[in-house]
Protein backbone atom coordinates (compact mmCIF):
# COMPACT_ATOMS: atom_id res chain seq x y z
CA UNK A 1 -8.43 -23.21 -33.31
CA UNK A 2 -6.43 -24.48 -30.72
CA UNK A 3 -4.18 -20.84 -30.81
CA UNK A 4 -7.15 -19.42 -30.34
CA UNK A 5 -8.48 -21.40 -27.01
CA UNK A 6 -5.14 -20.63 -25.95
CA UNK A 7 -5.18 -17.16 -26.58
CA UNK A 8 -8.52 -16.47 -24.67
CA UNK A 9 -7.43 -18.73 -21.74
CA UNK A 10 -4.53 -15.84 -21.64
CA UNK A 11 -6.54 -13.01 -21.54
CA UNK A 12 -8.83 -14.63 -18.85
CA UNK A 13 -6.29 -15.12 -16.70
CA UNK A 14 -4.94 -11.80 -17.61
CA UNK A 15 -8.01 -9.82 -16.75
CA UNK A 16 -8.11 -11.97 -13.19
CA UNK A 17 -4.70 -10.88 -12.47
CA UNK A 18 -4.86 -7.61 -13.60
CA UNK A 19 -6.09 -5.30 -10.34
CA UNK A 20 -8.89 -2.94 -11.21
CA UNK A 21 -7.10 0.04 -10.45
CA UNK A 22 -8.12 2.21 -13.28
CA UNK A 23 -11.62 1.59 -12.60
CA UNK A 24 -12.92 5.35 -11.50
CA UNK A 25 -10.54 7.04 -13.83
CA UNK A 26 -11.46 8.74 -17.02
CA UNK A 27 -9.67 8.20 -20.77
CA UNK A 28 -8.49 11.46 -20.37
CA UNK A 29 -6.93 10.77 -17.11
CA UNK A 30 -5.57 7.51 -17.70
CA UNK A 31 -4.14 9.38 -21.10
CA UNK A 32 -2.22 11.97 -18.41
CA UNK A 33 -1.11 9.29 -16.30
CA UNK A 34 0.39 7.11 -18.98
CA UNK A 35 2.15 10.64 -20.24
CA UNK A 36 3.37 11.26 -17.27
CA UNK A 37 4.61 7.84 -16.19
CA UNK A 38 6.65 7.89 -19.41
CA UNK A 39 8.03 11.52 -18.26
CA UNK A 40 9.17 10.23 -15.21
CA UNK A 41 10.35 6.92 -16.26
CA UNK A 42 12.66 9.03 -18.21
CA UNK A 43 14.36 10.22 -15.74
CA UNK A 44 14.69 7.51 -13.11
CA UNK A 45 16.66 5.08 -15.83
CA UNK A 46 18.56 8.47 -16.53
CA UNK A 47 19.65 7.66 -12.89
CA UNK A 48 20.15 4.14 -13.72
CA UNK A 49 16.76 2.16 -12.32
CA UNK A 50 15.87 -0.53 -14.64
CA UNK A 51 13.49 -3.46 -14.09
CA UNK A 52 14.24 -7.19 -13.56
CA UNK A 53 14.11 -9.69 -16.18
CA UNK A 54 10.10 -10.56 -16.81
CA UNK A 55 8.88 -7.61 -15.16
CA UNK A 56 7.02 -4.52 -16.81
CA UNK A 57 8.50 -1.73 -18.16
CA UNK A 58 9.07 0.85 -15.96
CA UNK A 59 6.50 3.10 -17.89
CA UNK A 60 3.77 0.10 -17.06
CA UNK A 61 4.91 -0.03 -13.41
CA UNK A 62 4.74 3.79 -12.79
CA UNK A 63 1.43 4.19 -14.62
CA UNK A 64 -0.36 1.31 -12.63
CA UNK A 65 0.81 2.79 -9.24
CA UNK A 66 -0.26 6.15 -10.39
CA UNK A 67 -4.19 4.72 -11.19
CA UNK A 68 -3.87 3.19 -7.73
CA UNK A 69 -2.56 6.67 -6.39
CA UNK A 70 -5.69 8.44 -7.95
CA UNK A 71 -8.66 5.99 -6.45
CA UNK A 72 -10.70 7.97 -4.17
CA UNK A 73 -13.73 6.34 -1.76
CA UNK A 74 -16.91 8.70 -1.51
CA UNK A 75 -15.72 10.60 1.58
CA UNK A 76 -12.68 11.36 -0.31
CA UNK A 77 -9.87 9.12 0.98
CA UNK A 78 -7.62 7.90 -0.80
CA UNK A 79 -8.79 3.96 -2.00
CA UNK A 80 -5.72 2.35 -1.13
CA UNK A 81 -3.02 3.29 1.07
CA UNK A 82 0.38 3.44 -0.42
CA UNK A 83 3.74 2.02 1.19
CA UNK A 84 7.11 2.33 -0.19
CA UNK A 85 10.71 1.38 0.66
CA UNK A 86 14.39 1.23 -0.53
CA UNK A 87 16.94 -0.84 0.61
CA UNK A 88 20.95 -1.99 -0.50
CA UNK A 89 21.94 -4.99 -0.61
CA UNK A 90 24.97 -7.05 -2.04
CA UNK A 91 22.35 -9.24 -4.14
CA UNK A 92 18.86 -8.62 -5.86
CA UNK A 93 16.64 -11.15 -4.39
CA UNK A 94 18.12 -10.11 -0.34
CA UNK A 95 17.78 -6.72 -1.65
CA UNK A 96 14.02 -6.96 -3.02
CA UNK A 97 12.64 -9.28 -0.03
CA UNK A 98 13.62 -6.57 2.64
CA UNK A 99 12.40 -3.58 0.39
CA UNK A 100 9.05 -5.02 0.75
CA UNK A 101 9.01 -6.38 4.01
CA UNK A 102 9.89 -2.51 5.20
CA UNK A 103 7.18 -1.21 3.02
CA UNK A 104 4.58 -3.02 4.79
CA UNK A 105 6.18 -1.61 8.00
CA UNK A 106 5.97 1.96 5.93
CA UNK A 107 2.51 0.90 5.30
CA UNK A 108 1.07 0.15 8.46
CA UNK A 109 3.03 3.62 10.04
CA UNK A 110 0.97 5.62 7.52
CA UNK A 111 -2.38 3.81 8.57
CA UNK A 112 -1.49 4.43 12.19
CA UNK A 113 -1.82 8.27 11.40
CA UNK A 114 -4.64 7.67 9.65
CA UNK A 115 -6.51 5.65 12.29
CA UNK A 116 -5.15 8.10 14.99
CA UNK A 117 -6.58 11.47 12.65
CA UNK A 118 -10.09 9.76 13.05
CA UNK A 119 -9.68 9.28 16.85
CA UNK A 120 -8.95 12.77 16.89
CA UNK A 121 -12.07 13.85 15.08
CA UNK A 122 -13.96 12.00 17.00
CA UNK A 123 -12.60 13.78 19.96
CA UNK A 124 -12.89 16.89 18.49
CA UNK A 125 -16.52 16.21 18.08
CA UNK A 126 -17.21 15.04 21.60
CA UNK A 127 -18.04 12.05 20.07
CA UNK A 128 -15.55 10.29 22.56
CA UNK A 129 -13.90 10.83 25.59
CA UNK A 130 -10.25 12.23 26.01
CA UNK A 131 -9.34 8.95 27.86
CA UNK A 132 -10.86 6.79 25.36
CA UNK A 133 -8.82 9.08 22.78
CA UNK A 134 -5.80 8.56 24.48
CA UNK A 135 -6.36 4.78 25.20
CA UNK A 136 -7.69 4.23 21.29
CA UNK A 137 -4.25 6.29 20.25
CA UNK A 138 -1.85 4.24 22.21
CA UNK A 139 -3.32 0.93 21.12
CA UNK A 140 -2.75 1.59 17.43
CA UNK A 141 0.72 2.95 18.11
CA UNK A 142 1.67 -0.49 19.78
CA UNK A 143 0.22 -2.86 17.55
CA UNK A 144 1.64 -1.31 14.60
CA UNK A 145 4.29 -4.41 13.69
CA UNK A 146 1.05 -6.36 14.38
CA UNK A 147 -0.15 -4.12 11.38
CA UNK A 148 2.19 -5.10 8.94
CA UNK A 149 2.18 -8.99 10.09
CA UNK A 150 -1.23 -8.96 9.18
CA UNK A 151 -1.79 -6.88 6.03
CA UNK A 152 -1.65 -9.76 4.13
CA UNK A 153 -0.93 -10.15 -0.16
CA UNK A 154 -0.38 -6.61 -1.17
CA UNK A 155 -0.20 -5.37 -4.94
CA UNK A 156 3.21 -4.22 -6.04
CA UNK A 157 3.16 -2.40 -9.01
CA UNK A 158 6.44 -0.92 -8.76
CA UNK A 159 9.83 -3.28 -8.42
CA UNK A 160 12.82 -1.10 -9.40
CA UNK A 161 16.51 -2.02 -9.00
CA UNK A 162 19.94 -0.27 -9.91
CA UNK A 163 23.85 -1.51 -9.51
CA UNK A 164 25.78 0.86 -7.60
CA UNK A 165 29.54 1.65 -7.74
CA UNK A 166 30.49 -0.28 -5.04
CA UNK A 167 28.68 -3.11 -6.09
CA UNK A 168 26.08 -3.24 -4.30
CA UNK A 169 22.18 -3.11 -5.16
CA UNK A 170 19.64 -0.32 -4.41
CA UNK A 171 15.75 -1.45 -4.85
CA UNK A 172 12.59 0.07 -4.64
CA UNK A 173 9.36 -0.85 -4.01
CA UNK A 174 5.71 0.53 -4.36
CA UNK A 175 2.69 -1.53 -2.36
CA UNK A 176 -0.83 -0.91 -1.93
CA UNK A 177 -3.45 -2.16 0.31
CA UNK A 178 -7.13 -1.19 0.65
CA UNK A 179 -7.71 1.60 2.65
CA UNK A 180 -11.00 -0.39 4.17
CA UNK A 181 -8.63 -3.66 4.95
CA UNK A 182 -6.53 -1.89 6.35
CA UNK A 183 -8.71 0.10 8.78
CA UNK A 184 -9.90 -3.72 9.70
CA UNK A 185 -6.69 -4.65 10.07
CA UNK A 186 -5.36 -1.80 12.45
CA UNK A 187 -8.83 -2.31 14.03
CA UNK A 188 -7.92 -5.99 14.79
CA UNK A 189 -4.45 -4.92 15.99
CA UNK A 190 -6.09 -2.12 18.80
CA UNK A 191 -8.67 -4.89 20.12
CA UNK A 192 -5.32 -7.41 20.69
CA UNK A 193 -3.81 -4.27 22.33
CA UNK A 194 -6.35 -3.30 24.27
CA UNK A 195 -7.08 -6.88 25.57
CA UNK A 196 -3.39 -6.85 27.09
CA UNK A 197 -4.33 -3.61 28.90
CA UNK A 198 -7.69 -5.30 29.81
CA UNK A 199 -9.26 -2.38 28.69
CA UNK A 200 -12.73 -2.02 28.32
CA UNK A 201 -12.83 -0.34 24.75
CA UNK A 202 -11.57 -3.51 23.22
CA UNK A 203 -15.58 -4.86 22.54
CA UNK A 204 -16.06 -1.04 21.31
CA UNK A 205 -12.96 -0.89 18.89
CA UNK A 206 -15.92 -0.90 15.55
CA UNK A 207 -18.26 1.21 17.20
CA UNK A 208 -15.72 3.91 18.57
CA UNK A 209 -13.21 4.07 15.22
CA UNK A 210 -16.30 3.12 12.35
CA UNK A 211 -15.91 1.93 8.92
């Protein structure tokens, strides 16, 4: 009896770990990720990439970060916005902890473009001004590090490392953030921007870039 409390205190805590990633896919995709994750794992610990010492197979990492990969919102964006690195160090834990401090940074570059795309639509549409545009576009651009202070706990399904000749260490990371936090996050970044400018559009930051 007492196994058995154990046991379901396990897979509580698993299942509140565990990020819903998988949530909008099928069996049958799930079933092609899962094939396909083993494919490629295949290959990368053909080129030597193995996974630390209480971390998942590299099948389980690759076929988590593919679910995350395939989450879509209802306009069509991608669900989470991915961020990846790889760094050499002379040891692991050096190695690892600036691998994901530079995928953040590879993170926040790629919701930069995506904040500046929707300035430009909005442009495009006449829904703003070409100075606002411009203004909107350079605050994003220079709060960027701010972007990838504040993103917060990200999920990192994908820790990979490999010893090289010279012995050294190559890692490699995979992180993903919600596309939505981000947008907040980059939204926060333009209105701390745009308060150094004294610029007007900082109270308009939610209004002018939208959810």
């Amino acid at each position: 009896m007492k196994k058995l409390g154990m046991f379901l205190m396990l897979m509580v805590a698993m299942a509140i770990a565990m990020p819903t990633s998988y949530a909008q896919l099928s069996k049958k995709e799930i079933k092609t990720i899962e094939k396909t994750a083993k494919k490629d794992a295949k290959q990368l610990k053909k080129e030597g990439w193995k996974v630390a010492p209480g971390n998942p197979a590299i099948e389980m990492q690759l076929a988590e970060s593919y679910k995350f990969q395939m989450q879509k919102e209802e306009d069509g964006y991608d669900k989470y916005i991915q961020g990846e690195a790889m760094t050499v160090g002379q040891v692991y834990d050096a190695a690892m902890f600036q691998a994901e401090s530079l995928s953040k940074v590879n993170l926040a570059s790629k919701m930069e473009t995506r904040v500046i795309q929707i300035i430009d639509n909005k442009l495009a549409n006449e829904q703003i001004s070409e100075a606002d545009a411009v203004s909107l576009a350079k605050s994003v651009s220079a709060g960027k590090n701010l972007i990838a202070q504040k993103l917060g706990q990200v999920i990192t399904p994908v820790k990979l490392y490999r010893n090289l000749d010279n012995g050294n260490v190559e890692v490699r990371v995979i992180v993903y953030y919600s596309q939505a936090m981000a947008l907040k996050v980059a939204k926060d970044a333009m209105r701390a921007e745009l308060e150094k400018e004294a610029d007007g559009l900082a109270g308009q930051v939610d209004e002018l870039i939208g959810n």
